[in-house]
C-alpha atoms as a PDB file:
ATOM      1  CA  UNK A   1      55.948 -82.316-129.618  1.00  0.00           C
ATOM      2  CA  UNK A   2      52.158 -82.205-131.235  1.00  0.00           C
ATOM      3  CA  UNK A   3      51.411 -85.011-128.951  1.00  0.00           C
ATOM      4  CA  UNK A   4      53.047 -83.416-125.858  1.00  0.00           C
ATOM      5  CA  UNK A   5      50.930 -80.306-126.736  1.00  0.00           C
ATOM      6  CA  UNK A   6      47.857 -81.545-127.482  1.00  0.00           C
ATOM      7  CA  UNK A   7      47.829 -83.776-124.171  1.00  0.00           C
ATOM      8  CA  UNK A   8      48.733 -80.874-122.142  1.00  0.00           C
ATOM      9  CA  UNK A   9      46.184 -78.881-123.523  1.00  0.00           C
ATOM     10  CA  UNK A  10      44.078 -82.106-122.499  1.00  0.00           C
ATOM     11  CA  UNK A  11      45.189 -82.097-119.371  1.00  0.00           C
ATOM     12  CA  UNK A  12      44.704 -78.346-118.472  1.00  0.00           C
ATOM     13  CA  UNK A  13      41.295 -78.890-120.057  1.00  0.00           C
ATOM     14  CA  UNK A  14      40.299 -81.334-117.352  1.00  0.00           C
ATOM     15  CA  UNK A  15      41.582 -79.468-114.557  1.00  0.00           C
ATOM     16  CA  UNK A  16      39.017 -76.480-114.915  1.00  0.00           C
ATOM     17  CA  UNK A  17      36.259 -78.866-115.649  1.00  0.00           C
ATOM     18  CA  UNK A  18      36.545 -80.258-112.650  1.00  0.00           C
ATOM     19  CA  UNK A  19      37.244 -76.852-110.901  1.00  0.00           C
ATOM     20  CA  UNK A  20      34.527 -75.541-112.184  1.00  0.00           C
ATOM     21  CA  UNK A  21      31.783 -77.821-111.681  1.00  0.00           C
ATOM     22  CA  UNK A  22      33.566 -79.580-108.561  1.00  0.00           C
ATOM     23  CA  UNK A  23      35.191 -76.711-106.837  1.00  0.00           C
ATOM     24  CA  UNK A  24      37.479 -77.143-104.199  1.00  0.00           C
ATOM     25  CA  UNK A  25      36.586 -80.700-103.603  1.00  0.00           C
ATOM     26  CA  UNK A  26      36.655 -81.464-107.667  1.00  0.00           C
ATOM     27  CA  UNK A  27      40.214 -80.147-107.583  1.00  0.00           C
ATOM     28  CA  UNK A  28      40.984 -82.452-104.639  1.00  0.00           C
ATOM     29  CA  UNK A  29      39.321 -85.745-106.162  1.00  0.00           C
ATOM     30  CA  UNK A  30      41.549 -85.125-109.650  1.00  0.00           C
ATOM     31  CA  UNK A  31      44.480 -84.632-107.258  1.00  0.00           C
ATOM     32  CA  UNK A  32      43.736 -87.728-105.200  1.00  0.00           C
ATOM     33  CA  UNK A  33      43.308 -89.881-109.175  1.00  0.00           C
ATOM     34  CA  UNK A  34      46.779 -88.754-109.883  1.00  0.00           C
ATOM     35  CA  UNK A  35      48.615 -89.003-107.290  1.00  0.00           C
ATOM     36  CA  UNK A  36      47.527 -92.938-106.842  1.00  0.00           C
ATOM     37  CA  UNK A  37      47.689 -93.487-110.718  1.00  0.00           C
ATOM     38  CA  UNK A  38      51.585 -92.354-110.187  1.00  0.00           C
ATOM     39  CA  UNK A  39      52.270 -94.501-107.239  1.00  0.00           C
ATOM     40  CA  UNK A  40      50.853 -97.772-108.891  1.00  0.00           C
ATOM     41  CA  UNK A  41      53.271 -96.040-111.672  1.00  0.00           C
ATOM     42  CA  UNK A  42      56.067 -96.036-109.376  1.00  0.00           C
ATOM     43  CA  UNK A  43      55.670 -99.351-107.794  1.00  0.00           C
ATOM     44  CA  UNK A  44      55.653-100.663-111.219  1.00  0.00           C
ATOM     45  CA  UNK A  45      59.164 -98.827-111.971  1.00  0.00           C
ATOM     46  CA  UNK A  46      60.243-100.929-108.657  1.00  0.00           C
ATOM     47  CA  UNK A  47      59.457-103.993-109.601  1.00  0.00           C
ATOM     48  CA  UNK A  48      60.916-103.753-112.996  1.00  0.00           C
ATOM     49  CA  UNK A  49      64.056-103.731-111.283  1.00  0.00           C
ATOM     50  CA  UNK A  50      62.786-107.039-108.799  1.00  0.00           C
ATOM     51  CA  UNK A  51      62.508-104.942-105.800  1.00  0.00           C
ATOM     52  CA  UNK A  52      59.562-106.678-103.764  1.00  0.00           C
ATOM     53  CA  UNK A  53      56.253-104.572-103.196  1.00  0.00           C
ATOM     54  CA  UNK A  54      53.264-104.648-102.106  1.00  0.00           C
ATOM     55  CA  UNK A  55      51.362-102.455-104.325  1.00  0.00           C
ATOM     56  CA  UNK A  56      47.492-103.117-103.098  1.00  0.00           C
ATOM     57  CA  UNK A  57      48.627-102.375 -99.567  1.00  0.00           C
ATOM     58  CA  UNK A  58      50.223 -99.209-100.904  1.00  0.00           C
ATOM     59  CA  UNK A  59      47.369 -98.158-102.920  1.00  0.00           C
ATOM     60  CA  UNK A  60      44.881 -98.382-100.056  1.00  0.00           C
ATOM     61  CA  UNK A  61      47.656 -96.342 -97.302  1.00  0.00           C
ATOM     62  CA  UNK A  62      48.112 -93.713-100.386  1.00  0.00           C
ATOM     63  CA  UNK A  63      43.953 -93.389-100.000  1.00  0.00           C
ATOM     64  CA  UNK A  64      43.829 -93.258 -96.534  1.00  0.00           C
ATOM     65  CA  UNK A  65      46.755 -90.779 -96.678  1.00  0.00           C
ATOM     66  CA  UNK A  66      44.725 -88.685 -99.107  1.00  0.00           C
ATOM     67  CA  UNK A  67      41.583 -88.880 -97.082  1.00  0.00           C
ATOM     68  CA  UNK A  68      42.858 -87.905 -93.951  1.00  0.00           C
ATOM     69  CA  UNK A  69      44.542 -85.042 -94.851  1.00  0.00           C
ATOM     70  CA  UNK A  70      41.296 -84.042 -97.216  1.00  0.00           C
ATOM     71  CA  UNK A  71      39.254 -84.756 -93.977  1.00  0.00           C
ATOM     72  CA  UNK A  72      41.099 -81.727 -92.423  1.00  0.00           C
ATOM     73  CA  UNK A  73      39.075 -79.291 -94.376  1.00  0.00           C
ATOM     74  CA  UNK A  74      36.540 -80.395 -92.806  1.00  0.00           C
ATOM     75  CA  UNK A  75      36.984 -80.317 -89.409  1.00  0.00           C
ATOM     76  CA  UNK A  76      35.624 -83.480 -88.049  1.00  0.00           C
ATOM     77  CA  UNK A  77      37.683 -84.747 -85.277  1.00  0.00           C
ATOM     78  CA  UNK A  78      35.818 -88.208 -85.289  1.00  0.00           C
ATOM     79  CA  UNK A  79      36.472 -88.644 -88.911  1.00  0.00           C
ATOM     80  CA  UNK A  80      39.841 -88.050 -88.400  1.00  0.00           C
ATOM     81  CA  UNK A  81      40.753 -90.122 -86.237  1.00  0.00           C
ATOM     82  CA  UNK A  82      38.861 -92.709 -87.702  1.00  0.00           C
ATOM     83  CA  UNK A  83      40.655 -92.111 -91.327  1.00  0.00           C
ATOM     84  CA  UNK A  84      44.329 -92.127 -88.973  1.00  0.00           C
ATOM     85  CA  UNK A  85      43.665 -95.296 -87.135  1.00  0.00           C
ATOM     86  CA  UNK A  86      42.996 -97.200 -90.228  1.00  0.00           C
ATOM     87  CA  UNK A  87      45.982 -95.937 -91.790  1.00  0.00           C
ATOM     88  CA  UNK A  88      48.085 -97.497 -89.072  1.00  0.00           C
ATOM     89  CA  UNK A  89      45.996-100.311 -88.801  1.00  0.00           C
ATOM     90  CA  UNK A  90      47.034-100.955 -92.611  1.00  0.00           C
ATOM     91  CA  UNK A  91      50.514 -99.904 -92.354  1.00  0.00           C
ATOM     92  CA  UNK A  92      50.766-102.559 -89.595  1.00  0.00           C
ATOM     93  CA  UNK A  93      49.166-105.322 -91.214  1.00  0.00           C
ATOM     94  CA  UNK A  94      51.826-105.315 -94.161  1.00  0.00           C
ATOM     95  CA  UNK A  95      54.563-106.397 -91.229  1.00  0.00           C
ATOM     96  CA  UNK A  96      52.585-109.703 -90.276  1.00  0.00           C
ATOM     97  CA  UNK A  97      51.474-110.435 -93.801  1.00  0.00           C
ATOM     98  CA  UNK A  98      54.471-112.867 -93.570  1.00  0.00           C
ATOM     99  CA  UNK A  99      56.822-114.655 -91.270  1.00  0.00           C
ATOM    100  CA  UNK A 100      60.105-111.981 -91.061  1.00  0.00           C
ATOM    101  CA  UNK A 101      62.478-111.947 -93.179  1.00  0.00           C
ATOM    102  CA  UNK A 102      64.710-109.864 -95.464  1.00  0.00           C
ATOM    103  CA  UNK A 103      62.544-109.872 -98.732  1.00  0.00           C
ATOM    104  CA  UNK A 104      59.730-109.164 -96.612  1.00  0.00           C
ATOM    105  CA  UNK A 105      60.618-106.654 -94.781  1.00  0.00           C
ATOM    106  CA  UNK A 106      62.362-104.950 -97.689  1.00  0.00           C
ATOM    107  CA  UNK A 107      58.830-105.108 -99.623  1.00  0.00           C
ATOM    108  CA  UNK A 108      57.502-103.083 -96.683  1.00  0.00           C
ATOM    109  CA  UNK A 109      60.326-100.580 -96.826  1.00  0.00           C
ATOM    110  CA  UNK A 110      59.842-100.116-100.625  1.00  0.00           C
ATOM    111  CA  UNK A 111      55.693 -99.997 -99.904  1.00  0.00           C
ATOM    112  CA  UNK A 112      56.092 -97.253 -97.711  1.00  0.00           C
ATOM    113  CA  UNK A 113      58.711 -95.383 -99.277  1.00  0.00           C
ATOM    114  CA  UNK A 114      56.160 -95.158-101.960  1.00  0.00           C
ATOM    115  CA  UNK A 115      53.456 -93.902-100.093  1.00  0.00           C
ATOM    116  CA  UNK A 116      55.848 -90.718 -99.291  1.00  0.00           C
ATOM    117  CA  UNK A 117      56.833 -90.392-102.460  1.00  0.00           C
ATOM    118  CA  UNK A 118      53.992 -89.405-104.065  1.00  0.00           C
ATOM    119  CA  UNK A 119      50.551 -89.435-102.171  1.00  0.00           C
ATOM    120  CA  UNK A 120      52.357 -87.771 -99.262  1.00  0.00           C
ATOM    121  CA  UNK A 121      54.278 -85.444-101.076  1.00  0.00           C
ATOM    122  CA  UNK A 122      51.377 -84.337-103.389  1.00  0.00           C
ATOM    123  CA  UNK A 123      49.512 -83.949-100.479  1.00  0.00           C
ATOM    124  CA  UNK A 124      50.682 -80.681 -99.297  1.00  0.00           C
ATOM    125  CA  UNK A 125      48.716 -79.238-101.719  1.00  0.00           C
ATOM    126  CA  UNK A 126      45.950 -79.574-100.030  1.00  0.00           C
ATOM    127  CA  UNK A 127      47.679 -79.110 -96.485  1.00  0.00           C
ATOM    128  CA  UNK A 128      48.470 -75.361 -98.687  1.00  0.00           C
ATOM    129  CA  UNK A 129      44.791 -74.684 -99.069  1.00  0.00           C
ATOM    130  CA  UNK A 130      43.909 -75.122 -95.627  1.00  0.00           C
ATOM    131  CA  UNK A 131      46.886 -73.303 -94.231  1.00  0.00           C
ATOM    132  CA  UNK A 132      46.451 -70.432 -96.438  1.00  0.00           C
ATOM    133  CA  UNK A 133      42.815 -70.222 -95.511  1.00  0.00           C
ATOM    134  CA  UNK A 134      42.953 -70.525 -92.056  1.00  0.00           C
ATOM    135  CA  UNK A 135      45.711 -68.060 -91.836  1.00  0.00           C
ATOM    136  CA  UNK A 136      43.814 -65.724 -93.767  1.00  0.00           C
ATOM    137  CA  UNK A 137      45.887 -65.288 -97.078  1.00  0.00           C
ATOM    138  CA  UNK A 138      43.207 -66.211 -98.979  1.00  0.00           C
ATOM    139  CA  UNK A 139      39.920 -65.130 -98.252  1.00  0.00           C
ATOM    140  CA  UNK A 140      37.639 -68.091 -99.504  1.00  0.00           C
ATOM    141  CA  UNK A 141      38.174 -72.125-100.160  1.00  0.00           C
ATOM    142  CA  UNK A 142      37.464 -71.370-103.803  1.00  0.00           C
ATOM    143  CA  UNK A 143      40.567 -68.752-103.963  1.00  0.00           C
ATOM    144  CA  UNK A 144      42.120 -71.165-101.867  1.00  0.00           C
ATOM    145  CA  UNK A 145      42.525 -74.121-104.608  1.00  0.00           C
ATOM    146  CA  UNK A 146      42.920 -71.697-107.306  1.00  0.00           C
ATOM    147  CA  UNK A 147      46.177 -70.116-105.624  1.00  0.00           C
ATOM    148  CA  UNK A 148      47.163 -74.152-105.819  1.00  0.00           C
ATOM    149  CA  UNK A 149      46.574 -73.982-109.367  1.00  0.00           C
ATOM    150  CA  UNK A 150      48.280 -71.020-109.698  1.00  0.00           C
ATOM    151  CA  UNK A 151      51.584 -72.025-108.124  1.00  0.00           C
ATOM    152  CA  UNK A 152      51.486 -75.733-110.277  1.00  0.00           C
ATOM    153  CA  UNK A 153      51.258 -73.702-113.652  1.00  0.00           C
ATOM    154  CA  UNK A 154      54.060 -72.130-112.343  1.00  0.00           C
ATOM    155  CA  UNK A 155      55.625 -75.349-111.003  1.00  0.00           C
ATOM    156  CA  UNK A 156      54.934 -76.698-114.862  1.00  0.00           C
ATOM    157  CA  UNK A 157      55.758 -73.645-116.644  1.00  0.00           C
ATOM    158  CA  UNK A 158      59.782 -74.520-115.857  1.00  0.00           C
ATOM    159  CA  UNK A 159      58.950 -78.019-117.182  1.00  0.00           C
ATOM    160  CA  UNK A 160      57.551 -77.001-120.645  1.00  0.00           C
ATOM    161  CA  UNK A 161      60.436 -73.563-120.737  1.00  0.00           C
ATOM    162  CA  UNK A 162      63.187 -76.768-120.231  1.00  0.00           C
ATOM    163  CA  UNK A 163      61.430 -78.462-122.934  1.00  0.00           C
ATOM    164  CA  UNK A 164      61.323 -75.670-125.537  1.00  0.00           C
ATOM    165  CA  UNK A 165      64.779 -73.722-124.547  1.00  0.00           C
ATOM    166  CA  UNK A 166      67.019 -76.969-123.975  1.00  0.00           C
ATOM    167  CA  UNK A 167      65.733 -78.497-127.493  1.00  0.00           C
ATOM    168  CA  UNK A 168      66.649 -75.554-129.230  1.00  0.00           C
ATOM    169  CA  UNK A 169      70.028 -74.313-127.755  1.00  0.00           C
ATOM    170  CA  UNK A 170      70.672 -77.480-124.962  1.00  0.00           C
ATOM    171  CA  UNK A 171      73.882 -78.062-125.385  1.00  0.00           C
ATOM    172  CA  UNK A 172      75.416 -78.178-121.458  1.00  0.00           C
ATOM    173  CA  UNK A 173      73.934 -81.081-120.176  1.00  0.00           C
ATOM    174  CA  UNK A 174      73.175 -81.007-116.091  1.00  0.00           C
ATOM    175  CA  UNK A 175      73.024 -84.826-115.647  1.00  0.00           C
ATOM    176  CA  UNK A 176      73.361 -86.844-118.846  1.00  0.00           C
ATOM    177  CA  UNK A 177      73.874 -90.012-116.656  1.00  0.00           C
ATOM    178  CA  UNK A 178      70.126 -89.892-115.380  1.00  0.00           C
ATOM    179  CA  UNK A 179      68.469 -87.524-117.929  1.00  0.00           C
ATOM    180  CA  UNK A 180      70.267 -86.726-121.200  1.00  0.00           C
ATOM    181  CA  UNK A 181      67.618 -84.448-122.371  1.00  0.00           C
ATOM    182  CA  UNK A 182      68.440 -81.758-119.340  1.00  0.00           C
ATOM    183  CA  UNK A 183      70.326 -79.059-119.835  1.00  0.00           C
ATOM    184  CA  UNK A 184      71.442 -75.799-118.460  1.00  0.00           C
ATOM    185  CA  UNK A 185      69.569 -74.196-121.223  1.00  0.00           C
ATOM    186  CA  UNK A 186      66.426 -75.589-120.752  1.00  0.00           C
ATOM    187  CA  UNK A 187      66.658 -74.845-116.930  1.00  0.00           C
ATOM    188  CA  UNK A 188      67.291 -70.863-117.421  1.00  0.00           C
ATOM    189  CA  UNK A 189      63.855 -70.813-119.763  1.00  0.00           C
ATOM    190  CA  UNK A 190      62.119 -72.919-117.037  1.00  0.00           C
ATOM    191  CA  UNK A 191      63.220 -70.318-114.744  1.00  0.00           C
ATOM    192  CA  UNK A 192      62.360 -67.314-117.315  1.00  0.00           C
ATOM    193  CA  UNK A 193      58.981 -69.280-118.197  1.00  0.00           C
ATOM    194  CA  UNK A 194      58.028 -69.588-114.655  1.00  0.00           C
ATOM    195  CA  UNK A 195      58.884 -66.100-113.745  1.00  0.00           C
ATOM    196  CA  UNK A 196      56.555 -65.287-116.612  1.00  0.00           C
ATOM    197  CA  UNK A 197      53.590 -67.007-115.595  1.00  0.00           C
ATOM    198  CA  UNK A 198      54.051 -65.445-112.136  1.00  0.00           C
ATOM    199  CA  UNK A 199      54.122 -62.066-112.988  1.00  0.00           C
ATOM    200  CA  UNK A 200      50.691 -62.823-115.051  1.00  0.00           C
ATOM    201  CA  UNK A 201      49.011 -64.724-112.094  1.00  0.00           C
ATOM    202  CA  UNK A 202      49.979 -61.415-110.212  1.00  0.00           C
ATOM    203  CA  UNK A 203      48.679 -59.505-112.484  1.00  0.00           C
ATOM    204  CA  UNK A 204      45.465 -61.468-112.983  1.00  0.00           C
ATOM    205  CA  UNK A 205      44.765 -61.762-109.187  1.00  0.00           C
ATOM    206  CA  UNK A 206      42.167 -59.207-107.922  1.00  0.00           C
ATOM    207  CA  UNK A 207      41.248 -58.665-111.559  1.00  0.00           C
ATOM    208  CA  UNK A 208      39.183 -61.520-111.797  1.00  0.00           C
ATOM    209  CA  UNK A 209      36.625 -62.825-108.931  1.00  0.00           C
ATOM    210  CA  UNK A 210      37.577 -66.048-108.787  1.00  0.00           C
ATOM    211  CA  UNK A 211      41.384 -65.421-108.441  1.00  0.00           C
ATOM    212  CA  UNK A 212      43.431 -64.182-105.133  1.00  0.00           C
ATOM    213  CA  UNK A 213      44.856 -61.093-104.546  1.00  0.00           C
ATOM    214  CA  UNK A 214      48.138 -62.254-105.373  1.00  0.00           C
ATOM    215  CA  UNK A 215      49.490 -58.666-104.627  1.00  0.00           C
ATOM    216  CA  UNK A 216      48.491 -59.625-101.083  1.00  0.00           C
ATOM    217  CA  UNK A 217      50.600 -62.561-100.560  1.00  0.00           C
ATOM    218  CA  UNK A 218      54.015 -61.011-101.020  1.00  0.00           C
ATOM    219  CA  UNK A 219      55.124 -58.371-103.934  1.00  0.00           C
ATOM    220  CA  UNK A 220      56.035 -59.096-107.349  1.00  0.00           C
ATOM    221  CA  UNK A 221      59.742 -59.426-107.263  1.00  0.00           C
ATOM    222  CA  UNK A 222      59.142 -62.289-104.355  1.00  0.00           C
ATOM    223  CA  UNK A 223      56.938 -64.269-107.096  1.00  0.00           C
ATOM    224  CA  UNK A 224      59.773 -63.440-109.350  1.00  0.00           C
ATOM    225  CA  UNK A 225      62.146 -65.837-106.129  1.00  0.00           C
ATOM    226  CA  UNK A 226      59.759 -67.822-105.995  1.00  0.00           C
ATOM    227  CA  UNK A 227      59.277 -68.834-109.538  1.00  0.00           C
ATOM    228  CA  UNK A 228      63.005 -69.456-109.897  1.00  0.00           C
ATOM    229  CA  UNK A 229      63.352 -71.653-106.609  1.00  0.00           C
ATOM    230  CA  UNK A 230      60.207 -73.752-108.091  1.00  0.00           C
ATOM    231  CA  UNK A 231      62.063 -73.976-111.277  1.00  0.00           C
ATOM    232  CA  UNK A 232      65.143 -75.407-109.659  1.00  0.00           C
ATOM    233  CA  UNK A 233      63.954 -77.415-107.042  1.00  0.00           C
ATOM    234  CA  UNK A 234      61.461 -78.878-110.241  1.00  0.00           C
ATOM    235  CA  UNK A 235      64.415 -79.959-112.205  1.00  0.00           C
ATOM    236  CA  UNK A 236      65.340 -81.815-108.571  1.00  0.00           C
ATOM    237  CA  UNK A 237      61.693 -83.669-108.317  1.00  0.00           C
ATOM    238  CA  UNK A 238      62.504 -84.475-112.546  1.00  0.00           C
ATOM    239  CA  UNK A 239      65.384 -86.232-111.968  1.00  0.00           C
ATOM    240  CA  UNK A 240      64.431 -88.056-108.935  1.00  0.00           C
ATOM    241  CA  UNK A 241      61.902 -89.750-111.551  1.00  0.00           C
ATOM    242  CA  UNK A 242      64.293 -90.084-114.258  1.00  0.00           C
ATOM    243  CA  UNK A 243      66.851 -92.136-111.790  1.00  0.00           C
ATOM    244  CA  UNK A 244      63.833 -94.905-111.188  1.00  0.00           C
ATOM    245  CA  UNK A 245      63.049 -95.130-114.663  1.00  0.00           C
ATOM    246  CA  UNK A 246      66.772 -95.624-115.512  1.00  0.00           C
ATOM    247  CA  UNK A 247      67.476 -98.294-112.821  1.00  0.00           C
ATOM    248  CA  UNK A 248      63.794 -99.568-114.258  1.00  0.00           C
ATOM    249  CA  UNK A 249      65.164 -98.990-117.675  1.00  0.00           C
ATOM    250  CA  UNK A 250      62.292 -97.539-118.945  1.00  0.00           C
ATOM    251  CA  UNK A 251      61.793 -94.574-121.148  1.00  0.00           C
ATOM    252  CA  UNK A 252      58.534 -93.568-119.325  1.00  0.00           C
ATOM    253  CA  UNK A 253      56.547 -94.565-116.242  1.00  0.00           C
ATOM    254  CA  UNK A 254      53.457 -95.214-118.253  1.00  0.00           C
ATOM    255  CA  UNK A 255      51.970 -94.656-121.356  1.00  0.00           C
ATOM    256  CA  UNK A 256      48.376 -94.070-121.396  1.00  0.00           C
ATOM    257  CA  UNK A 257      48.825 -90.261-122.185  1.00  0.00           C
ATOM    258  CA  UNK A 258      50.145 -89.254-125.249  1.00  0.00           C
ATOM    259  CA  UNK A 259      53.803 -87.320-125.678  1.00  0.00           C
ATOM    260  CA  UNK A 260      53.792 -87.390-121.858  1.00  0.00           C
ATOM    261  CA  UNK A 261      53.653 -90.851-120.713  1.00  0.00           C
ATOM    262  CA  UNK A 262      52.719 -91.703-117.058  1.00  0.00           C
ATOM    263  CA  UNK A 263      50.836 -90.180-114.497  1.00  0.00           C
ATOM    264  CA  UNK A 264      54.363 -90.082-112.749  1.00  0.00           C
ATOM    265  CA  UNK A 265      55.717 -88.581-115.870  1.00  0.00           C
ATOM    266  CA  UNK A 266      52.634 -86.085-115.179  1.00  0.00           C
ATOM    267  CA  UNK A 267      53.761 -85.180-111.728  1.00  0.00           C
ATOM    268  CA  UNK A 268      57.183 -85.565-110.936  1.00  0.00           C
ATOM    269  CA  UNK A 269      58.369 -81.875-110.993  1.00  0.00           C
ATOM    270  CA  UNK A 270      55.162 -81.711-108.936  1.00  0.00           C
ATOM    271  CA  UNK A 271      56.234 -84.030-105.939  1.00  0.00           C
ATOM    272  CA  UNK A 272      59.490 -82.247-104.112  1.00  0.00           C
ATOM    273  CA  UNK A 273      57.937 -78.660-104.808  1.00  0.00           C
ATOM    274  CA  UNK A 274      54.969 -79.333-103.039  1.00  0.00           C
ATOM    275  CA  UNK A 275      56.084 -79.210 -99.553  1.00  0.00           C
ATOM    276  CA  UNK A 276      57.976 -76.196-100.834  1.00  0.00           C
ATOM    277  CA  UNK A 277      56.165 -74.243-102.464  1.00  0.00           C
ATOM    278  CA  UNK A 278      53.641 -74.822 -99.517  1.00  0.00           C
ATOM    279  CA  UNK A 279      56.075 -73.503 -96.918  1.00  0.00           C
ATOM    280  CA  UNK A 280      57.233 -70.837 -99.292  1.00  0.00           C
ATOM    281  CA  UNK A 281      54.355 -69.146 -99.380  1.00  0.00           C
ATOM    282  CA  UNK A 282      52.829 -69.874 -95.678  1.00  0.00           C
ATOM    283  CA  UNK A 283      56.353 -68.063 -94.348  1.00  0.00           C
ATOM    284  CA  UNK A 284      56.281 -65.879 -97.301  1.00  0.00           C
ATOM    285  CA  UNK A 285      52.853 -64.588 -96.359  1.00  0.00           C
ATOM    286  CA  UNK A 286      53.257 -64.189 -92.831  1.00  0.00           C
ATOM    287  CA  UNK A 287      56.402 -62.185 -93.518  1.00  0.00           C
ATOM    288  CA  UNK A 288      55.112 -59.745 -95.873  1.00  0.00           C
ATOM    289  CA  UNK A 289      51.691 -59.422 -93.683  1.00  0.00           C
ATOM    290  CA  UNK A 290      53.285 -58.704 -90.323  1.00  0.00           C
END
């Protein structure tokens, strides 16, 4: 647990460093590291189980993935384009890499399925910022990526209220077969965690320069609904990691960081809320500011 907490700290650390000196576009390069760090991650987990991939190929469509969508903040058609042809371009070499065949054809299957999984899917952070700016929730880029900030810590505020709830009472276990360590428990202090960290993001917001209005977005007790879907649909994202690793049979997806593991380890409540939390809020918004 001193490991876990220490590296989180760590982590957190990092993440206003580069916010801070790198803005919007710092906060989009650390993205951009982790999210290809945890698809090498996951291609690993693959091939541990001798699924054919091909992980170089996936690496460079997960960076033209990235870079396209980052190119929409920008607004250059040309670069665009550019960034979207070479992403089919690359997609389409992996099918004449080889003659056809089943192995080969399943390696392209598992390459791309990869690319959704995690550079895709982390990617709508960064779709969130530009909706949310363009549609005039937020009033600046630099509110913009700290409203993504805002809803992770409240994506990984159900991770560390499982962690600390389910250790202490878990006893009701959700899905022993894929992740023993889940329980009930630990899911209602995700959900009472997350709600937490909500209410002091909406609290915070408008207080402090840098922050949005979060007051602005939608009221308190739709934070509160929020929070808990995040927390649920979290768990979801968990165990979709924790199925790979036990086909893999492997206890983490990497182990360069300390307590925590992987850069998959990392992210994985991260990947199926980020579509919706994205949506969430875009609807949530244009509800509430009719």
């Amino acid at each position: 647990m001193l490991k876990r907490t220490v590296s989180t700290a760590a982590i957190w650390s990092i993440v206003f460093l580069a916010l801070y000196f790198g803005r919007m576009w710092g906060g989009i390069a650390l993205l951009a590291v982790v999210a290809l760090a945890a698809q090498w991650e996951y291609y690993g987990l693959r091939e541990a189980t001798g699924a054919p991939v091909y992980k170089k190929i996936g690496l460079a469509l997960g960076v033209l993935w990235l870079a396209t969508v980052a190119s929409l903040l920008i607004g250059k058609a040309a670069i665009e384009s550019v960034l979207v042809l070479g992403f089919f371009l690359t997609f389409l070499t992996a099918f004449v890499l080889k003659p056809p065949g089943a192995e080969h054809l399943r390696a392209v299957v598992e390459t791309a399925f990869g690319v959704l999984y995690v550079p895709v899917l982390l990617s709508f952070f960064i779709f969130g910022i530009k909706e949310f700016v363009g549609f005039g929730v937020v009033n600046a880029e630099v509110k913009g990526i700290w409203l993504a900030v805002a809803v992770i810590a409240i994506i990984k505020a159900g991770d560390v209220g499982g962690l600390l709830l389910g250790k202490a009472i878990g006893k009701h276990k959700i899905m022993p077969k894929i992740s023993p360590a889940k329980s009930w428990e630990g899911l209602l202090g995700g959900v009472l965690l997350s709600i937490g960290i909500a209410a002091a993001f909406y609290w915070a917001g408008g207080r402090f320069d840098v922050l949005p209005s979060f007051s602005a977005i939608m009221p308190l007790w739709a934070w509160a609904v929020f929070a808990v879907v995040m927390s649920v649909v979290g768990l979801l994202s968990d165990l979709s990691e924790s199925a790979f690793k036990r086909a893999a049979d492997k206890k983490d997806s990497g182990g360069f960081i300390p307590g925590i593991g992987g850069a998959l380890d990392m992210c994985d409540s991260l990947l199926f809320t980020a579509p919706v939390a994205t949506h969430f809020l875009w609807v949530s918004s244009m509800f509430f500011n009719s």
